[in-house]
C-alpha atoms as a PDB file:
ATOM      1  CA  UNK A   1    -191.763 -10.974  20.716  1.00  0.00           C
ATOM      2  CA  UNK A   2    -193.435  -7.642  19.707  1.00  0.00           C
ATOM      3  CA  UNK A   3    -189.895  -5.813  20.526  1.00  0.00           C
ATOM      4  CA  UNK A   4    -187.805  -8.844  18.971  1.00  0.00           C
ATOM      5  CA  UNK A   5    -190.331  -7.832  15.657  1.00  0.00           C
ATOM      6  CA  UNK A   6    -189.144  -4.078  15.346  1.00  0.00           C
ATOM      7  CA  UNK A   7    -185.385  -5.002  16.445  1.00  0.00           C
ATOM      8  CA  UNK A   8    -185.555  -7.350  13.386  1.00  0.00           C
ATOM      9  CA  UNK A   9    -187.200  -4.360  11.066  1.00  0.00           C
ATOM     10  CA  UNK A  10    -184.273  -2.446  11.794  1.00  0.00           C
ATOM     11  CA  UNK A  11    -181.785  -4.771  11.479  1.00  0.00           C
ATOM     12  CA  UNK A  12    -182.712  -6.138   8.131  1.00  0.00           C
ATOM     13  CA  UNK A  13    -182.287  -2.483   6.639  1.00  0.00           C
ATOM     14  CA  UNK A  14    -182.192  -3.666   3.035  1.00  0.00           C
ATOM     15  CA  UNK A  15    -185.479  -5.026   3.264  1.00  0.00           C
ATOM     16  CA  UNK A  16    -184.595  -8.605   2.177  1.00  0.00           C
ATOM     17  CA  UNK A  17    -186.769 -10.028   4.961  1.00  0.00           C
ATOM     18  CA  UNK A  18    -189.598  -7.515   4.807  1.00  0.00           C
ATOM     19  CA  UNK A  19    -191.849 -10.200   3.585  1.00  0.00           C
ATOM     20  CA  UNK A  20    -191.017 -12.846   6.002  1.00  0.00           C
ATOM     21  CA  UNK A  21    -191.471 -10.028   9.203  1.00  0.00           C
ATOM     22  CA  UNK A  22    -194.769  -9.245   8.067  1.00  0.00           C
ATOM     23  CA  UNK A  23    -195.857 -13.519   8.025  1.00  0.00           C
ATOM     24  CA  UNK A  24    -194.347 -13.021  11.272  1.00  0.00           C
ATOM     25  CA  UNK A  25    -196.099 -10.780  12.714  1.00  0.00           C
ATOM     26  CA  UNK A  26    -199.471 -12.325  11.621  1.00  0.00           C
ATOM     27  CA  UNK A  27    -199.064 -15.606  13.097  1.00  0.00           C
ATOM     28  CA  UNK A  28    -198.054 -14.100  16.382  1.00  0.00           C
ATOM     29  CA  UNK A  29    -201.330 -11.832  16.274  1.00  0.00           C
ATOM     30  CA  UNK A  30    -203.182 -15.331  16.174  1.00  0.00           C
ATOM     31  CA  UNK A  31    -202.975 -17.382  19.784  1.00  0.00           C
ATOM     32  CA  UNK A  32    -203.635 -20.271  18.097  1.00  0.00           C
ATOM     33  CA  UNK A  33    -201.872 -20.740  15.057  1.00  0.00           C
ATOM     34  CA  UNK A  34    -199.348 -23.189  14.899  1.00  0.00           C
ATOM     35  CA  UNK A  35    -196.143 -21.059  14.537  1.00  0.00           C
ATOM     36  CA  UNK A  36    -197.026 -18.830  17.243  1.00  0.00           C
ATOM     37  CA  UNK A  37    -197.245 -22.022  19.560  1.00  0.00           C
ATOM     38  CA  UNK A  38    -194.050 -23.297  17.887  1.00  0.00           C
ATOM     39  CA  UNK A  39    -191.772 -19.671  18.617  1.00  0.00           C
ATOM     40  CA  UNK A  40    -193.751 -19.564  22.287  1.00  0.00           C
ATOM     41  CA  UNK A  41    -191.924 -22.725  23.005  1.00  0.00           C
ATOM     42  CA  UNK A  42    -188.398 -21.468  22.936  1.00  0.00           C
ATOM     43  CA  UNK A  43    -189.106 -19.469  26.228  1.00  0.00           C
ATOM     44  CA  UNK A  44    -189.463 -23.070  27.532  1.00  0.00           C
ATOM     45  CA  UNK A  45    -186.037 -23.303  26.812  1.00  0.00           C
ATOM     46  CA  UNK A  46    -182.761 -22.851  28.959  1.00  0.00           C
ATOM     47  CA  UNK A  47    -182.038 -19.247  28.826  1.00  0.00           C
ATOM     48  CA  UNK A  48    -178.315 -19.423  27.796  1.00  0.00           C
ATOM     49  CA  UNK A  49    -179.930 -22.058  24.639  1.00  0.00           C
ATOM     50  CA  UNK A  50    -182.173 -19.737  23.961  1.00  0.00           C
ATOM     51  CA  UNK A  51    -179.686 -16.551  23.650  1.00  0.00           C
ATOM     52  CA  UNK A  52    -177.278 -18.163  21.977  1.00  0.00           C
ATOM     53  CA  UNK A  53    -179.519 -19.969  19.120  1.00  0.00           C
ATOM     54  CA  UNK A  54    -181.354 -16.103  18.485  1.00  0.00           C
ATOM     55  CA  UNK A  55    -177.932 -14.825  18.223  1.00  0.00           C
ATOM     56  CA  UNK A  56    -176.258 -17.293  15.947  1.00  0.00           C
ATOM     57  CA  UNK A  57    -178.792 -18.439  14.337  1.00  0.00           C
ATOM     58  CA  UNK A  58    -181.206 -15.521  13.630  1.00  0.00           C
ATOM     59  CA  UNK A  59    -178.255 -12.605  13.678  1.00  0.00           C
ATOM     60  CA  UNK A  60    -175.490 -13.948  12.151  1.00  0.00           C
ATOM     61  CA  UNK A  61    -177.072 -16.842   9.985  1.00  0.00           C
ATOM     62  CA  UNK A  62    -180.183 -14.790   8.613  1.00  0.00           C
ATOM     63  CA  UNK A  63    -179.329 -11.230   9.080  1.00  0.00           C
ATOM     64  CA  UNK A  64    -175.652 -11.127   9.026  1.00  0.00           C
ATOM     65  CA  UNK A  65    -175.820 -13.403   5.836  1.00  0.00           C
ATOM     66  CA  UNK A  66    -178.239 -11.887   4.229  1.00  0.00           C
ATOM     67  CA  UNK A  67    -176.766  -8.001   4.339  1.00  0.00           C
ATOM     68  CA  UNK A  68    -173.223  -9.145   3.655  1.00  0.00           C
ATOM     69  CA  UNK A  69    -173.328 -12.126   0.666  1.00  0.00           C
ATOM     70  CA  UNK A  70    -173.016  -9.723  -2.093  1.00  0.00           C
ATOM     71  CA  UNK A  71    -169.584  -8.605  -1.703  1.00  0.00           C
ATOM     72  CA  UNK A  72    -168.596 -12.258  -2.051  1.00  0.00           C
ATOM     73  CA  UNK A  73    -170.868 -13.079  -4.974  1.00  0.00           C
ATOM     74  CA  UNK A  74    -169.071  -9.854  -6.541  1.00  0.00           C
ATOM     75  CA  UNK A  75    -164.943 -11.015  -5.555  1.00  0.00           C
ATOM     76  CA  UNK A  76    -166.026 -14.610  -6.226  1.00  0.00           C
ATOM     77  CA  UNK A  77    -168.765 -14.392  -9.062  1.00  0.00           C
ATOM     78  CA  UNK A  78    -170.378 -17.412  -7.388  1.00  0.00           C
ATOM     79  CA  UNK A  79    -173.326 -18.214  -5.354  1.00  0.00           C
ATOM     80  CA  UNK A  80    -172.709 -17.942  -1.263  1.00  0.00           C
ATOM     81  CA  UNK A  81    -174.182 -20.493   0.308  1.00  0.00           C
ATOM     82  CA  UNK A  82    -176.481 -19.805   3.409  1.00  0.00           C
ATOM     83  CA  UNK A  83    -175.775 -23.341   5.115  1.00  0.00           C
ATOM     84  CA  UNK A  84    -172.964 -25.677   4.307  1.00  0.00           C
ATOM     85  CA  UNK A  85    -173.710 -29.328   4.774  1.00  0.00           C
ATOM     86  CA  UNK A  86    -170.653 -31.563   5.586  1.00  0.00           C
ATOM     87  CA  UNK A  87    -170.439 -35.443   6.128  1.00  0.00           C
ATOM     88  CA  UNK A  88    -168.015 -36.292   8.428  1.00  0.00           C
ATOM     89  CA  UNK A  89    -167.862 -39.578   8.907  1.00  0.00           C
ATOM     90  CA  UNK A  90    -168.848 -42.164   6.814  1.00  0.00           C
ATOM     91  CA  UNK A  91    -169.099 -44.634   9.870  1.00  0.00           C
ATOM     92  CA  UNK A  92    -172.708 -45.490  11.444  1.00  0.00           C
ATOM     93  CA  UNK A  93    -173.336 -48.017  14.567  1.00  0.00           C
ATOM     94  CA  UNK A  94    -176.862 -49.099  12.937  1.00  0.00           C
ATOM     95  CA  UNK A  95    -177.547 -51.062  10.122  1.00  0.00           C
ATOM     96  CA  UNK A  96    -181.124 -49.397   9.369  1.00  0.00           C
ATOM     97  CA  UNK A  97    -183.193 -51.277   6.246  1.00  0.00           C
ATOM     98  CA  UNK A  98    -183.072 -49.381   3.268  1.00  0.00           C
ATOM     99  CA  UNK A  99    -179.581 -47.314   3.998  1.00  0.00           C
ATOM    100  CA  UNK A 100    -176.045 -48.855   2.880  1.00  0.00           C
ATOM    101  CA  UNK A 101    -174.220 -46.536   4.746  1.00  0.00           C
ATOM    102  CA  UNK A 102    -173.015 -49.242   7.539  1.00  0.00           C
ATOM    103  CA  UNK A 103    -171.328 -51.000   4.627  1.00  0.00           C
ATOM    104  CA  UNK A 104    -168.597 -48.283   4.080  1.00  0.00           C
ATOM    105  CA  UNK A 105    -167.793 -48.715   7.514  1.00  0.00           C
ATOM    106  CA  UNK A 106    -165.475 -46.103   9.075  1.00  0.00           C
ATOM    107  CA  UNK A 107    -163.466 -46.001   5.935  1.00  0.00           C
ATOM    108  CA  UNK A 108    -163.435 -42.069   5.569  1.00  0.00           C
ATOM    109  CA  UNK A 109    -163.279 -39.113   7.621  1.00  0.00           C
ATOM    110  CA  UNK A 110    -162.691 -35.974   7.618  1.00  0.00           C
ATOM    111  CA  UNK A 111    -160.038 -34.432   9.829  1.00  0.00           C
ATOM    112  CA  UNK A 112    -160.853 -31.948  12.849  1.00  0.00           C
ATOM    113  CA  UNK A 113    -158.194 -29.487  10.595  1.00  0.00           C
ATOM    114  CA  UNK A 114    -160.207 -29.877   7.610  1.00  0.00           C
ATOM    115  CA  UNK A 115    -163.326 -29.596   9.122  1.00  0.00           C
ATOM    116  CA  UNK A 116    -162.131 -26.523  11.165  1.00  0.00           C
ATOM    117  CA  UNK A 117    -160.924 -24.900   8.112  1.00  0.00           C
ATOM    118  CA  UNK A 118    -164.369 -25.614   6.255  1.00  0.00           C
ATOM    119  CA  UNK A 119    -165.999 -23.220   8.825  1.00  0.00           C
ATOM    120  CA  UNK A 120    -163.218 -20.579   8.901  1.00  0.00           C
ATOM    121  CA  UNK A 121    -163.657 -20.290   4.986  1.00  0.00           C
ATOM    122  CA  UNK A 122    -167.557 -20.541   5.333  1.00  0.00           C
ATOM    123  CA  UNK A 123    -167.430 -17.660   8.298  1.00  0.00           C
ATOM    124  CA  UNK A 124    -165.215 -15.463   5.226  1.00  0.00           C
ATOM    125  CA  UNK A 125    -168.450 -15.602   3.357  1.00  0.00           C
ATOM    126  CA  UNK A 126    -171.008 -15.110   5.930  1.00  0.00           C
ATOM    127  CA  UNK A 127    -172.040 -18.654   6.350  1.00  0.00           C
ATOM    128  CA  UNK A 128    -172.850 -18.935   9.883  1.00  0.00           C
ATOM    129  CA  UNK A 129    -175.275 -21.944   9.719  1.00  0.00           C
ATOM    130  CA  UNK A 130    -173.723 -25.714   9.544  1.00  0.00           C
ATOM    131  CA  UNK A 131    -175.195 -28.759   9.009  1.00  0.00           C
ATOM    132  CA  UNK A 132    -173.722 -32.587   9.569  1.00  0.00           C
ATOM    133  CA  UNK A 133    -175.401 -35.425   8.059  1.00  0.00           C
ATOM    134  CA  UNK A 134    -173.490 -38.845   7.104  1.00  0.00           C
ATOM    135  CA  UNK A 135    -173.957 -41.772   7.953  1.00  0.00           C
ATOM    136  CA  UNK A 136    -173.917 -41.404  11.545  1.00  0.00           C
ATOM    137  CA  UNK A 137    -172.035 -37.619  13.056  1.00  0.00           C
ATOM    138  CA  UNK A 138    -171.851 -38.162  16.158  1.00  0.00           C
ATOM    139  CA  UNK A 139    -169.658 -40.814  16.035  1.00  0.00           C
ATOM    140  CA  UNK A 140    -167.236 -38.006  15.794  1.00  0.00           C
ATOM    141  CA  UNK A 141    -169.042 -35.861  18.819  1.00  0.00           C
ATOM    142  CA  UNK A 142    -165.724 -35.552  20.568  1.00  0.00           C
ATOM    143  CA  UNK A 143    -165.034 -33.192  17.157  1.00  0.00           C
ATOM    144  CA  UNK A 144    -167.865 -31.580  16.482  1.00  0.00           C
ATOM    145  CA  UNK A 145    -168.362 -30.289  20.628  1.00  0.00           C
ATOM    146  CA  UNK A 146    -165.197 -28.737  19.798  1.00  0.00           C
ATOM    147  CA  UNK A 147    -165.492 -27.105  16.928  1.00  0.00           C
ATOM    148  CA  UNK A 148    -168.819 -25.800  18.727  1.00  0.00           C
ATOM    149  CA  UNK A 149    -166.596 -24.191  21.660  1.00  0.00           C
ATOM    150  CA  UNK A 150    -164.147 -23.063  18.359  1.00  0.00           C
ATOM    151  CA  UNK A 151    -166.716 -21.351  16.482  1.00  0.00           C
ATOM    152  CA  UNK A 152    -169.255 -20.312  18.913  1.00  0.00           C
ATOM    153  CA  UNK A 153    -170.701 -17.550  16.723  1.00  0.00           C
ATOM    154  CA  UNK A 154    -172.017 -20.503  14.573  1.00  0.00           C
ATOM    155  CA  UNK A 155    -175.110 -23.226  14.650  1.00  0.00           C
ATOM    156  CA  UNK A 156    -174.791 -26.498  14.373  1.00  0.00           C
ATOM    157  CA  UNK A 157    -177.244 -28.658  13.290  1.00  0.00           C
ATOM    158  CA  UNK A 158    -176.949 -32.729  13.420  1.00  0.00           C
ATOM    159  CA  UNK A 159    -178.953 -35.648  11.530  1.00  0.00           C
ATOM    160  CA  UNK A 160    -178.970 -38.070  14.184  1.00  0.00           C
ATOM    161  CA  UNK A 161    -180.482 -41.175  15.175  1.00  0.00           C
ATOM    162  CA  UNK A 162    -180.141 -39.870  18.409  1.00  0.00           C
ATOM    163  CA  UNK A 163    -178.294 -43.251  20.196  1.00  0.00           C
ATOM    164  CA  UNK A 164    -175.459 -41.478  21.255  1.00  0.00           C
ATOM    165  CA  UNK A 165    -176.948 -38.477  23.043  1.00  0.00           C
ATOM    166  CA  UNK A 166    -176.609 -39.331  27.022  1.00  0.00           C
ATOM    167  CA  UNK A 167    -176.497 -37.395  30.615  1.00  0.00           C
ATOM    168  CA  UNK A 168    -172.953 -36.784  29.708  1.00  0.00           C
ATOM    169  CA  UNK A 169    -173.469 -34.977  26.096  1.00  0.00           C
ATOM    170  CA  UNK A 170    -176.249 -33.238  26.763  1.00  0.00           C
ATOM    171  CA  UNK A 171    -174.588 -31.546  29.558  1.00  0.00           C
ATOM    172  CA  UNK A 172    -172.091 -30.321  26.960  1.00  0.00           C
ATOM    173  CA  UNK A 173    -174.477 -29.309  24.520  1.00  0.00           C
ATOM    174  CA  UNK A 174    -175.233 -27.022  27.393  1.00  0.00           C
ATOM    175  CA  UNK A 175    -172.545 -25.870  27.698  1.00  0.00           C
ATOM    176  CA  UNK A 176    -171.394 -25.080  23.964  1.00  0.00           C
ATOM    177  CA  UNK A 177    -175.383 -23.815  23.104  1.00  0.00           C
ATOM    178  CA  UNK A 178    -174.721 -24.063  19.610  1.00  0.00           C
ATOM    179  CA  UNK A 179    -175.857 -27.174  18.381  1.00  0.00           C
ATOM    180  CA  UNK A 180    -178.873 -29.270  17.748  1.00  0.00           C
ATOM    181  CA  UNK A 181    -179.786 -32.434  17.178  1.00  0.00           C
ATOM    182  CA  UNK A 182    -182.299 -33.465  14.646  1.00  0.00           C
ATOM    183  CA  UNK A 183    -183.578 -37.130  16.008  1.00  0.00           C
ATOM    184  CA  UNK A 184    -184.682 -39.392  12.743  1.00  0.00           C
ATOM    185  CA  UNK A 185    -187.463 -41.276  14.034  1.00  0.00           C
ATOM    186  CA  UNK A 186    -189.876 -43.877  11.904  1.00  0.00           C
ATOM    187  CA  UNK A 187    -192.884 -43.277  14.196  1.00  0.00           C
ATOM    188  CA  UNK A 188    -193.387 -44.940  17.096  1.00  0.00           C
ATOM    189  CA  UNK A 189    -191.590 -47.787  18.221  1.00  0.00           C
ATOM    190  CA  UNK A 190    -192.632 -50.841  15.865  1.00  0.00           C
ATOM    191  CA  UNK A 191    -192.082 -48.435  12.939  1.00  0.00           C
ATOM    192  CA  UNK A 192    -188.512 -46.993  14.150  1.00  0.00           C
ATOM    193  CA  UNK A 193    -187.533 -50.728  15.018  1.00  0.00           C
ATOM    194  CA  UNK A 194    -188.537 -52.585  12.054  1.00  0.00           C
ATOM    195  CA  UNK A 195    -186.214 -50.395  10.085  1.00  0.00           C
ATOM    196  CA  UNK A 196    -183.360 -49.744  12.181  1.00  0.00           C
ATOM    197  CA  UNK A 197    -183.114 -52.158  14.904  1.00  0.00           C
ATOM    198  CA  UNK A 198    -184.649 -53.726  17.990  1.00  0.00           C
ATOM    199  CA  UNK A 199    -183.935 -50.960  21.288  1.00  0.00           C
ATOM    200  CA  UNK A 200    -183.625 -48.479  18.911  1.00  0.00           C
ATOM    201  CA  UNK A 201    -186.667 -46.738  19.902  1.00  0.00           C
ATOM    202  CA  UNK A 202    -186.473 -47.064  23.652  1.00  0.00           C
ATOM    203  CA  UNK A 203    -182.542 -45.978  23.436  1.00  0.00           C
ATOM    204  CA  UNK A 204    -184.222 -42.616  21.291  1.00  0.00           C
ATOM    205  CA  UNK A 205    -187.212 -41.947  23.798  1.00  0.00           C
ATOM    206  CA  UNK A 206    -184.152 -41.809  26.778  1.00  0.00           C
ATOM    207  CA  UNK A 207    -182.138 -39.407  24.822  1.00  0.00           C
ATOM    208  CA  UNK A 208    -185.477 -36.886  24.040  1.00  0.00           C
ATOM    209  CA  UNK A 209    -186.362 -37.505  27.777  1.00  0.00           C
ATOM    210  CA  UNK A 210    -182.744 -36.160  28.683  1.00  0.00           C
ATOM    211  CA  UNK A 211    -182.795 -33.039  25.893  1.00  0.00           C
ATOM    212  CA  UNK A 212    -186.312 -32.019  27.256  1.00  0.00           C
ATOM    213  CA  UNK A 213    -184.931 -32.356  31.180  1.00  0.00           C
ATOM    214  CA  UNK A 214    -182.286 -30.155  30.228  1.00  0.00           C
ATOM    215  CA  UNK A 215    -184.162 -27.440  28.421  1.00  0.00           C
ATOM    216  CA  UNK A 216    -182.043 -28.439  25.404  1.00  0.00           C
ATOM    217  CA  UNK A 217    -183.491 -27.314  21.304  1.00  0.00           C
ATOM    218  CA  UNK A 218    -183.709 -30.432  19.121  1.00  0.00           C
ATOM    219  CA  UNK A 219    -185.549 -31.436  16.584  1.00  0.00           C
ATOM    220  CA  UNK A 220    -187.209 -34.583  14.488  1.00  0.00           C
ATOM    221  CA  UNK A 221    -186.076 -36.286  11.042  1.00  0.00           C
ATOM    222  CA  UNK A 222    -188.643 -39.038   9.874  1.00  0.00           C
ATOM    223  CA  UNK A 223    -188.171 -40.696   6.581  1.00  0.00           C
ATOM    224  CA  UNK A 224    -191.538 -41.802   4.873  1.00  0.00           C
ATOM    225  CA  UNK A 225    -192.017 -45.140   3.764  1.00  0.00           C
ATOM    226  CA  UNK A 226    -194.858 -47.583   2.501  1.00  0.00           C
ATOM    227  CA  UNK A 227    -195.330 -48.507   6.541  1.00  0.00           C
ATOM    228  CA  UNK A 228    -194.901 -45.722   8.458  1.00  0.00           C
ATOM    229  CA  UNK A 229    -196.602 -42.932   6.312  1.00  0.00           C
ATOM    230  CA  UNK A 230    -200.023 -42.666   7.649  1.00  0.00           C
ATOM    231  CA  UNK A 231    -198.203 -42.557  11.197  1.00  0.00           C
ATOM    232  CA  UNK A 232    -196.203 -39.973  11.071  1.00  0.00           C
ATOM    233  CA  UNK A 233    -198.507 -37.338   9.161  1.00  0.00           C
ATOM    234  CA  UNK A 234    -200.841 -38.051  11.770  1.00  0.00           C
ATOM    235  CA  UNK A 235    -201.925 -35.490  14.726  1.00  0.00           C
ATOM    236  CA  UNK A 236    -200.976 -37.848  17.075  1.00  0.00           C
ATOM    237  CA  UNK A 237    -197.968 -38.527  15.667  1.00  0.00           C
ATOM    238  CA  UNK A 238    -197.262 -34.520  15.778  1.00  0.00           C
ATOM    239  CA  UNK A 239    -198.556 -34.461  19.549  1.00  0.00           C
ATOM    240  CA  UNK A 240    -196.384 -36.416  20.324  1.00  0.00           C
ATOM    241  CA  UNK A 241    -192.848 -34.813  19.170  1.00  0.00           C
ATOM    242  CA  UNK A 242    -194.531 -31.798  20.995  1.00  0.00           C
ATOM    243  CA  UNK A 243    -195.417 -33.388  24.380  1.00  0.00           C
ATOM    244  CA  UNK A 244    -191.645 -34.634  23.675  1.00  0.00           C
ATOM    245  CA  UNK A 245    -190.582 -31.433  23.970  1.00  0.00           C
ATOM    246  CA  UNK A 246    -189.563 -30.900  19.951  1.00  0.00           C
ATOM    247  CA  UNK A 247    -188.846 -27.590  19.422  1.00  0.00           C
ATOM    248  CA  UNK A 248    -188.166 -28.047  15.299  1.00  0.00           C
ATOM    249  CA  UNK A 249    -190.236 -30.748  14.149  1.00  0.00           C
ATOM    250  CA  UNK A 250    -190.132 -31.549  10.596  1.00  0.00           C
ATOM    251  CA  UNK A 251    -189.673 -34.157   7.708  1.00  0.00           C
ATOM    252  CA  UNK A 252    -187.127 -35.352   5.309  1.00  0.00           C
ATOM    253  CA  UNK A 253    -189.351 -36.667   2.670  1.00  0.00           C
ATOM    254  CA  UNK A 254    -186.911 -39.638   1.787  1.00  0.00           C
ATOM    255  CA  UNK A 255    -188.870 -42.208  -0.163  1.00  0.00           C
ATOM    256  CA  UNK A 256    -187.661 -45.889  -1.012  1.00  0.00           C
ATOM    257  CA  UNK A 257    -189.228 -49.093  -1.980  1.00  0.00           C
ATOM    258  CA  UNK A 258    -189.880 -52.302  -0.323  1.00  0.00           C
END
């Protein structure tokens, strides 16, 4: 990590992540503090994973799009965005309490052309970092593995309830390296299952179980709500994703009424 820290001074020579570095560098000084834990982690990860996510990820979506924006903003005269979120699908196999998107039903999609074309006109202005949310992605997976293999100097980051990640997807997530799934959870099981379904849970728990065998990145997406909060901002809720083998827990602060 040390030599990671001065390849990243020198890389970043206009400075813009001088700040950032120096955070850096004090949470790794401390064996103990949470981040440090957190970045230790990825060496836990396959080693192809693991090359591929510092190179597209931290090269070409930090660096790389940090140093090069301004040319754009200049031709343009318009922001450049650092990740691009797309939607698409708006098809879902759940029908989870609080979320209408099963109601469209698979009424629209977005081509594999269009979609391909979004990225080659992102990559033009240094966007390297993509982001699919919906309804439910992955009911396009057959796509978005491709466009993976396409663009492979890009990541690719999912919001997914995780029900379609088996044996045979996760073996192609290793093999593309470039993309992760972010798992919405509820909590534990009565939580996740009161909202979006009975099995749902157990159906999740496989699919981290499989990600974690496989040395695979992924990551957690809860969404508070009157029932689950004081579960999921809980240490054992946080031990948990960890003992999981999360490598980017988080939250999406989503907040409805019952």
């Amino acid at each position: 990590m040390p030599q990671l820290i001065k390849w990243a001074e020198k890389f970043d020579w206009k400075g813009n992540y001088s700040k950032a570095i120096t955070g850096v560098k004090n949470s790794l000084s401390d064996p103990n503090n949470n981040w440090n834990i957190l970045v230790n982690n990825f060496w836990n990860l396959d080693v192809g994973v693991r090359k591929k996510t510092f190179e597209n990820f931290f090269v070409n979506g930090v660096f790389r799009a940090r140093n090069k924006p301004d040319e754009s903003r200049a031709k343009y005269n318009c922001n450049v965005p650092w990740v691009i979120l797309i939607d698409p699908t708006s098809a879902c196999n759940l029908r989870c309490t609080g979320c209408g998107a099963a109601d469209y039903g698979n009424k629209m999609n977005m081509s594999y052309e269009t979609l391909n074309d979004i990225i080659w006109q992102g990559k033009e202005l240094r966007t390297y970092f993509y982001i699919y949310s919906g309804a439910e992605p992955l009911v396009r997976k057959k796509d978005i593995l491709r466009l993976c293999e396409k663009h492979n100097d890009c990541m690719f980051l999912a919001f997914t309830n995780g029900t379609f990640i088996d044996e045979a997807f996760a073996n192609e997530m290793l093999r593309v390296k470039n993309f992760i799934p972010a798992i919405t959870l509820e909590g534990f099981e009565k939580e996740t299952d009161s909202r979006r379904g009975e099995e749902t849970y157990k159906a999740v728990d496989k699919a981290m179980d499989i990600l974690h065998d496989k040395k695979l990145l992924f990551g957690n997406s809860c969404t508070y709500t009157r029932i689950n909060t004081e579960v999921i901002g809980s240490e054992r809720y946080f031990d948990f994703m960890i003992d999981k083998g999360h490598s980017l827990p988080g939250s999406l602060p989503t907040y409805r009424l019952e």
